[in-house]
Protein backbone atom coordinates (compact mmCIF):
# COMPACT_ATOMS: atom_id res chain seq x y z
CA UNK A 1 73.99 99.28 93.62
CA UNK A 2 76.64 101.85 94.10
CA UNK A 3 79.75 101.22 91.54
CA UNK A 4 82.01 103.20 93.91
CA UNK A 5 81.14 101.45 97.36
CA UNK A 6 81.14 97.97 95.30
CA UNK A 7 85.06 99.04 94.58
CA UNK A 8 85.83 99.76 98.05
CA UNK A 9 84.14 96.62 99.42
CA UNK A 10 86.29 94.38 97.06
CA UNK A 11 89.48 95.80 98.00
CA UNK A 12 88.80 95.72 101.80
CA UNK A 13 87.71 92.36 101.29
CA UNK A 14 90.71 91.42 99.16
CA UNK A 15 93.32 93.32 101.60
CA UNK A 16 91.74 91.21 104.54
CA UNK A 17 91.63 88.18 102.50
CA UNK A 18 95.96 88.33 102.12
CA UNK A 19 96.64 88.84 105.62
CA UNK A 20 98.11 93.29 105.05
CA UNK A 21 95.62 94.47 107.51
CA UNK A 22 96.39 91.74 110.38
CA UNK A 23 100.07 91.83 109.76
CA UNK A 24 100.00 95.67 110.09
CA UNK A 25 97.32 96.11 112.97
CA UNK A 26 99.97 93.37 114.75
CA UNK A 27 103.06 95.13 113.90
CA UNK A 28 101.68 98.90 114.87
CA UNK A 29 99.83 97.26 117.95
CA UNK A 30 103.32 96.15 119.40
CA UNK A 31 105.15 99.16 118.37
CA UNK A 32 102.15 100.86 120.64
CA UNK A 33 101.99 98.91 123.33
CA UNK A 34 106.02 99.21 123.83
CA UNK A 35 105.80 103.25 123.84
CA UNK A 36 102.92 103.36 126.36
CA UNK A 37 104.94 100.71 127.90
CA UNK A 38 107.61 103.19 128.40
CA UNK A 39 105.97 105.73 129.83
CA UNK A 40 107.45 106.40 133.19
CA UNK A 41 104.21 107.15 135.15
CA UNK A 42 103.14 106.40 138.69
CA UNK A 43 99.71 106.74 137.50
CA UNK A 44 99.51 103.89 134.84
CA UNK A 45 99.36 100.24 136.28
CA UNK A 46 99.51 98.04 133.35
CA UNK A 47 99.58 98.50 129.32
CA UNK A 48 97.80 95.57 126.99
CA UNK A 49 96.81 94.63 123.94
CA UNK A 50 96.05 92.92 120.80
CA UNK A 51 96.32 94.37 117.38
CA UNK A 52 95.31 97.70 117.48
CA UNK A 53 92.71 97.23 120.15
CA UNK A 54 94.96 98.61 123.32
CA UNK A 55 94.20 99.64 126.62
CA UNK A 56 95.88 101.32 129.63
CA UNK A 57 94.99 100.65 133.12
CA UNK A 58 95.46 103.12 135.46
CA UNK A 59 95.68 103.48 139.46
CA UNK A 60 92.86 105.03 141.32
CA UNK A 61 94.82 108.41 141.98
CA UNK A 62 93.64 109.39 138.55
CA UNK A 63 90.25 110.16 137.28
CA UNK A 64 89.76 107.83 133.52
CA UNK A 65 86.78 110.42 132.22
CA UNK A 66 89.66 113.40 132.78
CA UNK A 67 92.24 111.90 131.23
CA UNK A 68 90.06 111.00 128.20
CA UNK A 69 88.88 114.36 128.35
CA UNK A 70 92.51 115.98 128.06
CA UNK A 71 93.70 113.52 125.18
CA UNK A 72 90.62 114.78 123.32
CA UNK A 73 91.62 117.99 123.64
CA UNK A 74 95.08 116.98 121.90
CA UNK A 75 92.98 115.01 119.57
CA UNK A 76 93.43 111.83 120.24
CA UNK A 77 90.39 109.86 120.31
CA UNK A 78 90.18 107.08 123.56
CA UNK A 79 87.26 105.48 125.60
CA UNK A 80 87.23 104.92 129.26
CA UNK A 81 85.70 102.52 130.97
CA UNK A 82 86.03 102.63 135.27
CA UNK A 83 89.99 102.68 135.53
CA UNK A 84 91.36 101.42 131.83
CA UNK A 85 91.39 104.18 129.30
CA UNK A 86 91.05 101.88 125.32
CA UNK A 87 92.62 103.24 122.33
CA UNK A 88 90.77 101.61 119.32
CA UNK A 89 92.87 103.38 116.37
CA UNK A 90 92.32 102.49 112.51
CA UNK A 91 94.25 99.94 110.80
CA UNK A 92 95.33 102.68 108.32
CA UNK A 93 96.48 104.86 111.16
CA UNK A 94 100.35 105.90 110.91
CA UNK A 95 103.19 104.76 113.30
CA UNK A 96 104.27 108.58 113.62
CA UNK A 97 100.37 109.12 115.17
CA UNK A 98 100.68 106.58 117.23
CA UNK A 99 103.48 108.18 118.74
CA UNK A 100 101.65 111.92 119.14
CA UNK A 101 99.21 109.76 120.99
CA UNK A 102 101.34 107.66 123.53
CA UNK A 103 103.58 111.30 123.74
CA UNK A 104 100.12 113.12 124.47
CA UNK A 105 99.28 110.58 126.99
CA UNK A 106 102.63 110.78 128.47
CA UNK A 107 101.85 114.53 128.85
CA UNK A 108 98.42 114.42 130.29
CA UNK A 109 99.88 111.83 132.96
CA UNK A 110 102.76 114.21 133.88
CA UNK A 111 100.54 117.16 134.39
CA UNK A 112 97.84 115.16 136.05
CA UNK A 113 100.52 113.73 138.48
CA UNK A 114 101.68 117.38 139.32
């Protein structure tokens, strides 16, 4: 009933429909997973994903729940769950924030491995 949310809906459902939203959420996942990837930290044990959905598993010298904590501080947004901290980022998110994030993680790590 609401002209404006009618507009939005078609679009998302038109952007999904032609493949932008997959393609990107593919290309920005990869470009994510290689910079966490490259993070040289005895604390992280493996880096996955798919899309955007991507997760970093980490060794049982570090406490999840504090490093969550100390992203959020630096504003970036994670879950934890036991040892794998998950980013879940939008699909309209920008490569150059995807970057402050692995950076910030990269950080936290360093400091937490001190």
């Amino acid at each position: 009933g609401n002209p404006l949310a009618a507009a939005i809906g078609r679009k998302v459902v038109e952007l999904l429909e032609n493949g932008e939203l997959a393609a990107r959420a593919t290309t920005l996942g990869r470009s994510f997973v290689a910079a966490l990837s490259h993070i040289d930290s005895p604390l992280i044990r493996d880096v996955r994903g798919r899309g955007l959905l991507v997760a970093v598993e980490l060794t049982d010298a570090v406490a999840p729940r504090r490093v969550a904590e100390r992203l959020l501080d630096r504003g970036v947004l994670t879950k934890h769950n036991r040892n794998v901290l998950r980013f879940a980022p939008p699909l309209t998110i920008a490569d150059t924030e995807l970057r402050l994030a692995a950076n910030a993680l990269a950080d936290v790590l360093t400091e937490e491995a001190a």
